[in-house]
C-alpha atoms as a PDB file:
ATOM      1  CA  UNK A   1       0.000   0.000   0.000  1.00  0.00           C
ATOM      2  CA  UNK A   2       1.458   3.279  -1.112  1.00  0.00           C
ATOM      3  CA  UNK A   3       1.332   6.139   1.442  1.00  0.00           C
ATOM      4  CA  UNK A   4      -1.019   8.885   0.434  1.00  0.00           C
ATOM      5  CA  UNK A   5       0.189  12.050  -0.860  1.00  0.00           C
ATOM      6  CA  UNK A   6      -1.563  15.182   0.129  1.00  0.00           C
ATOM      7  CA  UNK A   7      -3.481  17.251  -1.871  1.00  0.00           C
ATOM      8  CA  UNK A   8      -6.177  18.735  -2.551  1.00  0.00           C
ATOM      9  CA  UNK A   9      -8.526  16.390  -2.616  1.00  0.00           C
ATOM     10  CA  UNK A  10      -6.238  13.595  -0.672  1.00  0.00           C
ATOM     11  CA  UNK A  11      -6.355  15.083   2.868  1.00  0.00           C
ATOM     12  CA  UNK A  12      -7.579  13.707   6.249  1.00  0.00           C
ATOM     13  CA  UNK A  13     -11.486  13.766   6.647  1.00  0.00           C
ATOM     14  CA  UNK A  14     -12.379  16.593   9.712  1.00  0.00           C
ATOM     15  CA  UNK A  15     -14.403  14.365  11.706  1.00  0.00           C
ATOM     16  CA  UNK A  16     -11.514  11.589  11.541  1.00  0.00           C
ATOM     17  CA  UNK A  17      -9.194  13.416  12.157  1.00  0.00           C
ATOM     18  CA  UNK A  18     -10.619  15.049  15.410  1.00  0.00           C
ATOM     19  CA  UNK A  19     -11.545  12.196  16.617  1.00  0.00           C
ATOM     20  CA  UNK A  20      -8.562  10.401  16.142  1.00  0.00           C
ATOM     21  CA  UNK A  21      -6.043  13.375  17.339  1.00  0.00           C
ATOM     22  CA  UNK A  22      -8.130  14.829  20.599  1.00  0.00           C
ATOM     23  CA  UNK A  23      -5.962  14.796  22.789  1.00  0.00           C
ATOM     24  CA  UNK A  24      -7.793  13.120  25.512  1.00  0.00           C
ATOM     25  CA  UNK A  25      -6.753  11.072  28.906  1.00  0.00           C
ATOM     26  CA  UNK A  26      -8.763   7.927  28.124  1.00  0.00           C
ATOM     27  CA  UNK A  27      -8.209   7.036  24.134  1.00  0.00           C
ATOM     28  CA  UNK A  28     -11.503   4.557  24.204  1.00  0.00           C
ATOM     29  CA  UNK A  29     -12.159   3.767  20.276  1.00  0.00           C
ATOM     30  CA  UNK A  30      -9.267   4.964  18.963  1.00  0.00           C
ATOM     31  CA  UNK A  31      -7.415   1.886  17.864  1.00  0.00           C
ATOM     32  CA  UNK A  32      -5.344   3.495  15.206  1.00  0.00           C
ATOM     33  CA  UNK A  33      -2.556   5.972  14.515  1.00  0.00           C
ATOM     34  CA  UNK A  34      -2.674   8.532  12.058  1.00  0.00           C
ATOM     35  CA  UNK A  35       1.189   9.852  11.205  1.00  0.00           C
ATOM     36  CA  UNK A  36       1.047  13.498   9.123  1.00  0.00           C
ATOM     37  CA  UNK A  37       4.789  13.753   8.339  1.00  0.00           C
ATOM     38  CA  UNK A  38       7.151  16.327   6.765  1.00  0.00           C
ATOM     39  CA  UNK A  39      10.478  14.921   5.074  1.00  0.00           C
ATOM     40  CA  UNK A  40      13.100  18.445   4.418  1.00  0.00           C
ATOM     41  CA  UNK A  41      16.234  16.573   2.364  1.00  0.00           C
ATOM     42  CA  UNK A  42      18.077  19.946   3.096  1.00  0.00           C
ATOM     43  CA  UNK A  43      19.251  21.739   0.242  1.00  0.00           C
ATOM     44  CA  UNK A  44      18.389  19.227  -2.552  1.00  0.00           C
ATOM     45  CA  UNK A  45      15.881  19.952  -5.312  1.00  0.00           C
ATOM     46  CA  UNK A  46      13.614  17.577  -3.840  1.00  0.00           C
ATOM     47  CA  UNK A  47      11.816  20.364  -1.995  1.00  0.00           C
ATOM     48  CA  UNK A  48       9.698  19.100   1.145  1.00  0.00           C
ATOM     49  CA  UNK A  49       7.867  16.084   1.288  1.00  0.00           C
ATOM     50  CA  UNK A  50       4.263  15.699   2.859  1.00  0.00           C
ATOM     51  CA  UNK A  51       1.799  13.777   3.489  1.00  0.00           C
ATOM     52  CA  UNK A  52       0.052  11.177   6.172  1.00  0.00           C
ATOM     53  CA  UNK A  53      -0.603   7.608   6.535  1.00  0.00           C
ATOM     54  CA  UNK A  54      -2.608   5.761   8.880  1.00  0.00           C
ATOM     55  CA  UNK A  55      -1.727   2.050   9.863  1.00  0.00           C
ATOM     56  CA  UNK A  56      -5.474   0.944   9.208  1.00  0.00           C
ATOM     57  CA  UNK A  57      -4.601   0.828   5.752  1.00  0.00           C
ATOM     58  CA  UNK A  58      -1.114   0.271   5.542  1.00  0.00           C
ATOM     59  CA  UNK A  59      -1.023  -3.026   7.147  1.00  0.00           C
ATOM     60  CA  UNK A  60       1.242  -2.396   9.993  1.00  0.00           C
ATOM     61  CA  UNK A  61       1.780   0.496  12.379  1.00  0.00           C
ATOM     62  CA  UNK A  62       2.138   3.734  10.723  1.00  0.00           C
ATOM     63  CA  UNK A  63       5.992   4.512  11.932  1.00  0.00           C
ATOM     64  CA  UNK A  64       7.127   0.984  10.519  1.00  0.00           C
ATOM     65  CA  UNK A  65       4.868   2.122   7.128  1.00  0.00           C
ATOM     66  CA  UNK A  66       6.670   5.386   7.103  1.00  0.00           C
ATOM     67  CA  UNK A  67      10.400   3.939   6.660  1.00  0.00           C
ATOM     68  CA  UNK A  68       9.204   1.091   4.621  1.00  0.00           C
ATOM     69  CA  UNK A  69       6.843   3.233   2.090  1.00  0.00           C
ATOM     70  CA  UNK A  70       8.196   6.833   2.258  1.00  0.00           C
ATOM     71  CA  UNK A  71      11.697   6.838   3.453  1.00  0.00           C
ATOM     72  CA  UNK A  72      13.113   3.718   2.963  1.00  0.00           C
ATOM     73  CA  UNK A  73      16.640   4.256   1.862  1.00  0.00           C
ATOM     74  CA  UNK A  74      18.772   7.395   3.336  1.00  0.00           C
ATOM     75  CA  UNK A  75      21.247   8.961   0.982  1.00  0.00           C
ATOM     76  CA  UNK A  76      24.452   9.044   3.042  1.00  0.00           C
ATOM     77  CA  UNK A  77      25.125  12.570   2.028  1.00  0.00           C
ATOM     78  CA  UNK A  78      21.989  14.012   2.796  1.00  0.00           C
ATOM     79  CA  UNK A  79      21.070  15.222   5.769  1.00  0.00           C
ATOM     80  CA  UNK A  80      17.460  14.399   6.402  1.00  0.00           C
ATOM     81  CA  UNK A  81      14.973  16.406   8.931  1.00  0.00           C
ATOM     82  CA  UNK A  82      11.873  14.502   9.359  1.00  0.00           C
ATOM     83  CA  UNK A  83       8.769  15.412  11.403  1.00  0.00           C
ATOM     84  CA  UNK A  84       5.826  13.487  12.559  1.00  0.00           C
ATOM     85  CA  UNK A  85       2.027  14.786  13.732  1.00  0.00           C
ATOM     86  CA  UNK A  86       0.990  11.462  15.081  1.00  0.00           C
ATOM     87  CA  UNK A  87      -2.176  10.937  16.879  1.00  0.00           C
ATOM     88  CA  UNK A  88      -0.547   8.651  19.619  1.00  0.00           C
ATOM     89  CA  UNK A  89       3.132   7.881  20.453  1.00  0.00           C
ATOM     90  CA  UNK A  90       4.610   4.526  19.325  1.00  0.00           C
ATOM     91  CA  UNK A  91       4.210   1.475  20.954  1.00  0.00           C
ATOM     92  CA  UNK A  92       7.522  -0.265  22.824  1.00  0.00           C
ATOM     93  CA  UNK A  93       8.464  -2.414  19.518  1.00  0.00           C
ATOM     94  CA  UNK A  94       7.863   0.608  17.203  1.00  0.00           C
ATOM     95  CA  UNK A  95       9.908   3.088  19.740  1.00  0.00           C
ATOM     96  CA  UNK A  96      12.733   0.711  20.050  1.00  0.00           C
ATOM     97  CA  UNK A  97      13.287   0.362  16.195  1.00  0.00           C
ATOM     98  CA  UNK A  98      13.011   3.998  15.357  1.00  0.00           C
ATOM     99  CA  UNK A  99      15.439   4.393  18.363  1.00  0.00           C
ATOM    100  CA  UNK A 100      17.839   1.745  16.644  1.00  0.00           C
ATOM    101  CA  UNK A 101      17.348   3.325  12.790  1.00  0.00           C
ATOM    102  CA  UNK A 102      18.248   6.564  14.062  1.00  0.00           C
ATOM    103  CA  UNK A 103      21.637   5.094  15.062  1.00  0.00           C
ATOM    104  CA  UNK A 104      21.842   3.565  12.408  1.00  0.00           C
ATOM    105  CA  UNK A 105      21.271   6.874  10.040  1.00  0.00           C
ATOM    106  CA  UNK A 106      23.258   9.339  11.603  1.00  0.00           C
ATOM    107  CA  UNK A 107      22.151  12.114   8.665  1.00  0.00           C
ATOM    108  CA  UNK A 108      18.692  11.448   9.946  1.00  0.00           C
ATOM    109  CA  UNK A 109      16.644  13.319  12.257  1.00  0.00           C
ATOM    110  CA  UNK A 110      13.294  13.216  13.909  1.00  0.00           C
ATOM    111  CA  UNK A 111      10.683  15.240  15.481  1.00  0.00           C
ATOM    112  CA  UNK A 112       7.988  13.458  16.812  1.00  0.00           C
ATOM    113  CA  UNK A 113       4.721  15.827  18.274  1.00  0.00           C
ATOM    114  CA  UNK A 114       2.177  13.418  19.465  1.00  0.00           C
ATOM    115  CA  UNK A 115      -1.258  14.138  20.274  1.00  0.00           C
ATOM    116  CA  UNK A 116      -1.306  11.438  23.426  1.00  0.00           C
ATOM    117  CA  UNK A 117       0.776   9.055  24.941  1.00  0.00           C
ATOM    118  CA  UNK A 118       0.223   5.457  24.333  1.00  0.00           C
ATOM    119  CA  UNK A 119      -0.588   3.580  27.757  1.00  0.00           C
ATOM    120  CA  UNK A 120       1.934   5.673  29.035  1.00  0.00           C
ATOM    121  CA  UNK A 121       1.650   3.978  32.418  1.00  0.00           C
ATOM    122  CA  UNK A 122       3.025   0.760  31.465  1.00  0.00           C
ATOM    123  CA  UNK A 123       6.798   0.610  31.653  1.00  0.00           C
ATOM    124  CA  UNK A 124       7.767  -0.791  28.467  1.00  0.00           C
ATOM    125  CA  UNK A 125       6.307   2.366  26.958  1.00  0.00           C
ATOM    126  CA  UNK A 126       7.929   3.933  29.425  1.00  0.00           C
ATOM    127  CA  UNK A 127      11.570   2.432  28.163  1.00  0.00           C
ATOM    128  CA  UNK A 128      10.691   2.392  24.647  1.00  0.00           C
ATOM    129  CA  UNK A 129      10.300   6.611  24.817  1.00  0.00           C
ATOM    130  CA  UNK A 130      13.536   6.819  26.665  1.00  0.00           C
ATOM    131  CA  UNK A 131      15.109   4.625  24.167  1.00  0.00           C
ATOM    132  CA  UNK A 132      13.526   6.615  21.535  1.00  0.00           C
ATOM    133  CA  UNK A 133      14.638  10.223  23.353  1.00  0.00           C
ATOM    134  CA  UNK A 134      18.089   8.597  24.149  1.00  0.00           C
ATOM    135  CA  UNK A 135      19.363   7.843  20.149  1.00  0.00           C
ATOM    136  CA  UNK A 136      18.278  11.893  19.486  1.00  0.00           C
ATOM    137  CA  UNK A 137      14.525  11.614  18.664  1.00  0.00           C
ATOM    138  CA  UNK A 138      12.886  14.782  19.396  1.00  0.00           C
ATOM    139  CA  UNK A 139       9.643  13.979  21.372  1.00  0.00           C
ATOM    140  CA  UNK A 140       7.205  16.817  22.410  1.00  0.00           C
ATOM    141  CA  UNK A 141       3.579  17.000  23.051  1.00  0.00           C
ATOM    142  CA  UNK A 142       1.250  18.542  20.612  1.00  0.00           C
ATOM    143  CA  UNK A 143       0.557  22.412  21.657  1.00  0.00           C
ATOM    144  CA  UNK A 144      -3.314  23.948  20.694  1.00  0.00           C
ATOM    145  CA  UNK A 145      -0.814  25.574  17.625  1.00  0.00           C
ATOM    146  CA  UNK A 146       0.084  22.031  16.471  1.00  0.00           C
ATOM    147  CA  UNK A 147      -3.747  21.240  16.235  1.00  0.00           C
ATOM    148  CA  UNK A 148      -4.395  24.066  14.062  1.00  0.00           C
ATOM    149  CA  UNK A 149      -1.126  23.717  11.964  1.00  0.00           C
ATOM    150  CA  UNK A 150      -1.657  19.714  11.229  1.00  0.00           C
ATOM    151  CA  UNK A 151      -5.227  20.828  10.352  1.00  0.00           C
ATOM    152  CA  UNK A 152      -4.605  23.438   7.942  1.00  0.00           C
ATOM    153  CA  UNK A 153      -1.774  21.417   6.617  1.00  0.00           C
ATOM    154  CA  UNK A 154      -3.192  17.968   6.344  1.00  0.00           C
ATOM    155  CA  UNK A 155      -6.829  18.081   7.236  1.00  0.00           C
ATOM    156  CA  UNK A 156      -9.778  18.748   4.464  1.00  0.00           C
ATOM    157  CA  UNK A 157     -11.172  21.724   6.250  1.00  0.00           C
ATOM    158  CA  UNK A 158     -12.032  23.896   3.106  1.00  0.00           C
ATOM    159  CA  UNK A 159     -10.333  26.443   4.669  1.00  0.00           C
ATOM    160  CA  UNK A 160     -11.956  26.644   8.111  1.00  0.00           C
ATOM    161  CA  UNK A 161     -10.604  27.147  11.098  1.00  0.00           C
ATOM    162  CA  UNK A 162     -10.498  24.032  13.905  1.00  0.00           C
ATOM    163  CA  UNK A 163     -12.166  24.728  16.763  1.00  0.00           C
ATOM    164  CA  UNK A 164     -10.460  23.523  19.610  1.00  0.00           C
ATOM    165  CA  UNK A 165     -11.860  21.151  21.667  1.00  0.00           C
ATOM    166  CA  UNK A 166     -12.634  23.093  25.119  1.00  0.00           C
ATOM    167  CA  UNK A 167      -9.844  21.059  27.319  1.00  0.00           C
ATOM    168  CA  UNK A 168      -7.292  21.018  24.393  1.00  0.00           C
ATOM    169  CA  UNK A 169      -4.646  23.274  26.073  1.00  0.00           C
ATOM    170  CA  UNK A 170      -4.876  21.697  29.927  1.00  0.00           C
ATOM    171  CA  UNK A 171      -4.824  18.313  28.319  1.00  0.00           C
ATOM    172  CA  UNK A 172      -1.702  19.114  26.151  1.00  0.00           C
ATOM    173  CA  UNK A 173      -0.341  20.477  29.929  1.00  0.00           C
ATOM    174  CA  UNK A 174      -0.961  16.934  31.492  1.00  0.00           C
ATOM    175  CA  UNK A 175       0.407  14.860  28.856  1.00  0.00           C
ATOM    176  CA  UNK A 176       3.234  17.471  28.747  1.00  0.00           C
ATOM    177  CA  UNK A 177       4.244  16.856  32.068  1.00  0.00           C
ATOM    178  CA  UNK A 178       3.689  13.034  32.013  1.00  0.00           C
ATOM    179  CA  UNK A 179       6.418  12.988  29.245  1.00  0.00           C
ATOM    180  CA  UNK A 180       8.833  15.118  31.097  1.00  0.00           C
ATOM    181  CA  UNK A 181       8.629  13.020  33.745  1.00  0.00           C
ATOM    182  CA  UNK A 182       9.009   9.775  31.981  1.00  0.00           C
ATOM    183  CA  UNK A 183      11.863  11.527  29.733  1.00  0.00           C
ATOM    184  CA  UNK A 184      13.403  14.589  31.231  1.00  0.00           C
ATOM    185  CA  UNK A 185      13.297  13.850  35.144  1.00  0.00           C
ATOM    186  CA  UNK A 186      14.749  10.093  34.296  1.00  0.00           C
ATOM    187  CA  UNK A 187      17.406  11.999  32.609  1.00  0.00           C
ATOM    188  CA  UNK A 188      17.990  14.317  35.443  1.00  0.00           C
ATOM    189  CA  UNK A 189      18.107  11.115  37.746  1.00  0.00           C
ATOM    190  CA  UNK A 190      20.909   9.698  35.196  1.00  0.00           C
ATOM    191  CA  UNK A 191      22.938  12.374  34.887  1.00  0.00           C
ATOM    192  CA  UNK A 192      23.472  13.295  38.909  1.00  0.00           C
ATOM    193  CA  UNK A 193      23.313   9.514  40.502  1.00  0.00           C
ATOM    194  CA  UNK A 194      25.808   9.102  43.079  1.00  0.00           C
END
């Protein structure tokens, strides 16, 4: 299955996409991950590459789609900036093989802004997003902003504005501070043990 390119008339349905990227505590029904990415091959004539691709229909989870369907060879000397919009962090397996192809391609970065954390309690997650944070990945929490940039960017809103759901910015502040603490303070713990 080919990722789908945006345009026009290829972009993510409103209603889908609010539902799948609110950013709320309890994820009940949403049982897939929609990745809007951004590829920026630096100064090549390739310009920027866009688009999204949701693991429903690409037969495995979106990350693993994205190297296999969009990037999967890195030219050595380019220097690749990629950046994700996903509706829910990876999973442990898909967090620890990003982590590992990022060593792998040193010319390759990524920016991950996620709309929620995946079962963030459990502590393979847990390791998996230190793993991921450890080998360079750049993991934030989408901001109200990132809502209404990944919506005018990849969302088939004929030009309207999103309306925020009304706890957008306090959830994006408790998911915020759930991944500092799983990533940051762990960090701080490493960095001054005795």
């Amino acid at each position: 299955v080919n990722s789908i390119s945006i345009s026009n008339r290829d972009r993510i349905d409103p209603f889908i996409y609010k539902f799948q990227f609110k950013n709320v505590e309890y994820s009940s029904g949403r049982n897939k991950t929609l990745l809007c990415y951004l590829v920026d091959k630096g100064n090549t004539s390739d310009g920027l590459l866009r688009g999204y691709l949701e693991d429903e229909h690409a037969g495995t989870h979106a990350e693993e789609a994205f190297f296999a369907q969009c990037l999967p060879h890195c030219n050595p000397a380019v220097k690749y900036t990629v950046t994700w919009y996903v509706s829910s962090s990876p999973c442990s397996t898909c967090a620890t093989k990003i982590a590992e192809l990022l060593t792998d391609r040193k010319n390759l970065k990524l920016n991950i802004f996620a709309a929620r954390l995946f079962e963030w309690e459990e502590g393979e997650i847990q390791a998996g997003l230190r793993t991921l944070h450890a080998a360079g990945c750049k993991l934030r929490m989408m901001k109200p902003l990132d809502f209404s940039y990944t919506c005018d960017t990849f969302v088939e809103n004929e030009d309207q504005p999103l309306n925020l759901w009304e706890d957008c910015k306090e959830n994006y502040e408790y998911y915020h501070e759930r991944l500092w603490l799983l990533c940051g303070f762990h960090l701080l713990r490493v960095i001054f043990r005795t």
